[in-house]
C-alpha atoms as a PDB file:
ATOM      1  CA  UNK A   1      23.835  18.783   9.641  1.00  0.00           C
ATOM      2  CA  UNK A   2      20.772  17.901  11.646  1.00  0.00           C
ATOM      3  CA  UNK A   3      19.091  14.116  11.490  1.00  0.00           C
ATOM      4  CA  UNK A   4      15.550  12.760  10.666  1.00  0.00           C
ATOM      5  CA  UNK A   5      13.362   9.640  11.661  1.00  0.00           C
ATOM      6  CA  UNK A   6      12.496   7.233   9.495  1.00  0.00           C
ATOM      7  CA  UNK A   7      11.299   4.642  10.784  1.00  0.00           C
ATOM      8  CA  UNK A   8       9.602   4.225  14.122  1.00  0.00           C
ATOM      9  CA  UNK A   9       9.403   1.361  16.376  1.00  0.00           C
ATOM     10  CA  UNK A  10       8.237  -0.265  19.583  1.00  0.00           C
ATOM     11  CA  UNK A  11      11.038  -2.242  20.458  1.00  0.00           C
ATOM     12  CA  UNK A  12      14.919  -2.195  20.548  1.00  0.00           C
ATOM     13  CA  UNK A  13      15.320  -4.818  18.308  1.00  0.00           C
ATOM     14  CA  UNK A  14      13.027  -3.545  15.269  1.00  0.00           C
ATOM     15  CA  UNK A  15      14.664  -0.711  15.315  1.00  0.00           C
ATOM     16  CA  UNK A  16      18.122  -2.500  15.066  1.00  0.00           C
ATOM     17  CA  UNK A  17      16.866  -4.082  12.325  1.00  0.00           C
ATOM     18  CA  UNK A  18      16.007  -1.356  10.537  1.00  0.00           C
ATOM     19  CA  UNK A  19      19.121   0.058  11.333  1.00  0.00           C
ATOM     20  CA  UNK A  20      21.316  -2.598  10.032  1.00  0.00           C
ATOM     21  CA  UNK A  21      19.295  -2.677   7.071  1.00  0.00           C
ATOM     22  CA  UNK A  22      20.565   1.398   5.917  1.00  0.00           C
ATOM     23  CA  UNK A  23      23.987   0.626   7.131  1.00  0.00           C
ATOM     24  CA  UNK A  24      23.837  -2.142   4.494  1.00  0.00           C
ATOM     25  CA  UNK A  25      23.293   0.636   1.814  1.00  0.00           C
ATOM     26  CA  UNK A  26      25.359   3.171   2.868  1.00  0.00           C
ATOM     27  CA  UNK A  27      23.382   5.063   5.086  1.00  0.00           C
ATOM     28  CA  UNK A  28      24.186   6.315   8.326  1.00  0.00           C
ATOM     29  CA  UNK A  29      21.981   5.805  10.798  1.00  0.00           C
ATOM     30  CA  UNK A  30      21.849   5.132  14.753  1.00  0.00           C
ATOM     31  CA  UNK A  31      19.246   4.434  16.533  1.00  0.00           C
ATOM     32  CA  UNK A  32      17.423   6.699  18.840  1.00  0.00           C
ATOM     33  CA  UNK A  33      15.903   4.992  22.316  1.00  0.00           C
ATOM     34  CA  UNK A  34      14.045   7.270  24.662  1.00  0.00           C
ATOM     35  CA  UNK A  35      12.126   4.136  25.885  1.00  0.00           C
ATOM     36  CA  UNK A  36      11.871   4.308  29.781  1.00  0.00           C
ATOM     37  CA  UNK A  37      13.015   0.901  30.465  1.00  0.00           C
ATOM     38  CA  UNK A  38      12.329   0.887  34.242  1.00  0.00           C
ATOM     39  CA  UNK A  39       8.818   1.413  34.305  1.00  0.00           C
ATOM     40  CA  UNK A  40       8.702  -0.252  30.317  1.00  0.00           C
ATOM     41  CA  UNK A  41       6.441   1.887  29.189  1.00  0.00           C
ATOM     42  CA  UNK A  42       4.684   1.410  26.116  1.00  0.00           C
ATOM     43  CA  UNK A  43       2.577   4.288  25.324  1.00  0.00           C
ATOM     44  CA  UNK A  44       3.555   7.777  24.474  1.00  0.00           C
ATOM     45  CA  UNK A  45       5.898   9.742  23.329  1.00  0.00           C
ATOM     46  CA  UNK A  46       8.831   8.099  24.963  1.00  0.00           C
ATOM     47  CA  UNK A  47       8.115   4.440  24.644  1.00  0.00           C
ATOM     48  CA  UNK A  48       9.437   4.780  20.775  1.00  0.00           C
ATOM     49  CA  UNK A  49      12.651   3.852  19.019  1.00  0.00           C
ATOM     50  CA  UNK A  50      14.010   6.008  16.747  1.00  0.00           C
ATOM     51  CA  UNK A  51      15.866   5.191  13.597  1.00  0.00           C
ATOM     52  CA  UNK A  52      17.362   8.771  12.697  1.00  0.00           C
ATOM     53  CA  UNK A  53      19.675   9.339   9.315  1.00  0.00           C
ATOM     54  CA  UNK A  54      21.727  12.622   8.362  1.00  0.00           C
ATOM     55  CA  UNK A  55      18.638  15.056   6.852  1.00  0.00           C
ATOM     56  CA  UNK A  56      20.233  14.335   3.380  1.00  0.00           C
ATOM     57  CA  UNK A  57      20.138  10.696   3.399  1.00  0.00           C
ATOM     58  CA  UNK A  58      16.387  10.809   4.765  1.00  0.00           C
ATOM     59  CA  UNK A  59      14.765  11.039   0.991  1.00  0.00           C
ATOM     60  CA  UNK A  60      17.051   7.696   0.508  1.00  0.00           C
ATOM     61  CA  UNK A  61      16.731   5.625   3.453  1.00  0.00           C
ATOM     62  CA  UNK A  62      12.758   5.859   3.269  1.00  0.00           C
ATOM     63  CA  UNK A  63      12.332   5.039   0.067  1.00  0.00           C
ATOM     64  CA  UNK A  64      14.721   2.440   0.563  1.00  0.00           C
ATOM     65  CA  UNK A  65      12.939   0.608   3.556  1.00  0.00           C
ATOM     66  CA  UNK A  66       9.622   1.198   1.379  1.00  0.00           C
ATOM     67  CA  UNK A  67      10.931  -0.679  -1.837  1.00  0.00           C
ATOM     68  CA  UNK A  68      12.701  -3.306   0.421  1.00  0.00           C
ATOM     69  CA  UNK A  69      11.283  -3.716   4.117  1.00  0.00           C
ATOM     70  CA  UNK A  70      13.013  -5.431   6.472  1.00  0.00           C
ATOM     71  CA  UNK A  71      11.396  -9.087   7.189  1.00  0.00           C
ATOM     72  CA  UNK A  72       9.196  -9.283   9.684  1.00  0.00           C
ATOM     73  CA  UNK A  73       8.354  -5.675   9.667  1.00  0.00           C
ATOM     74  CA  UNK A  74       4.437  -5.945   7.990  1.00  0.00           C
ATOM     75  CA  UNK A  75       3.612  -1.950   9.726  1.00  0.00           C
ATOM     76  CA  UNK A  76       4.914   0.053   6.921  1.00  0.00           C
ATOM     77  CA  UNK A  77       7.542   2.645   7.902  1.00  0.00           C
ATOM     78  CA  UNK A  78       6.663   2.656  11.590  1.00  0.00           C
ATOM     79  CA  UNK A  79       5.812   6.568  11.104  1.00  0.00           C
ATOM     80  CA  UNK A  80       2.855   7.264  13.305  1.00  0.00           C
ATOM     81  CA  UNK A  81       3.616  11.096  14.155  1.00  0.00           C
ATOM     82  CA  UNK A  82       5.431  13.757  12.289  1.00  0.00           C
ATOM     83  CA  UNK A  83       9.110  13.510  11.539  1.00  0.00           C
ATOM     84  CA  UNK A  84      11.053  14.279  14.355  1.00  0.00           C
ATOM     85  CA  UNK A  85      14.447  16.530  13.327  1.00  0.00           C
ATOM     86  CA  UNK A  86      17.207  17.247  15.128  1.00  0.00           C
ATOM     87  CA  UNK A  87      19.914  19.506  14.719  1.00  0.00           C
ATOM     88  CA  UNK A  88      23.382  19.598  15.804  1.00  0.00           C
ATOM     89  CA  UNK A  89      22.419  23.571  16.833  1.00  0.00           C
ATOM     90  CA  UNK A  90      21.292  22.623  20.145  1.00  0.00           C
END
């Protein structure tokens, strides 16, 4: 079983939120942070949050935060690059 994104962020906390939101529902989901927090960087690849469910929940959980976004959260899905997956292969 491998896991998607599905939502995006800039911060720790949005991506909590959005977290908490598909654990709510039923979802698994953890949050991915690759955010360097010594230097803070925000730009890149590696100044995003990650909120990553199981690749069969994925369908769900963004139609889910579509039809019922989390408050405070006016950017959509947070999605500005492809999908990232990642499988349990590695």
């Amino acid at each position: 079983m491998g896991w998607t994104a599905v939502f995006v962020a800039g911060t720790d906390y949005e991506a909590d939120l959005v977290c908490l939101r598909l654990r709510d529902n039923d979802i698994p989901a953890v949050v991915l942070n690759q955010r360097d927090h010594m230097w803070n960087l925000t730009i890149g690849y590696l100044a995003k949050v990650r909120v990553l469910v199981p690749d069969d929940k994925a369908e769900f959980a963004t139609a889910l935060l579509a039809e019922h976004p989390v408050e405070g959260l006016d950017r959509g899905n947070g999605m500005e690059e492809p999908p990232l997956e990642i499988s349990d292969d590695t």
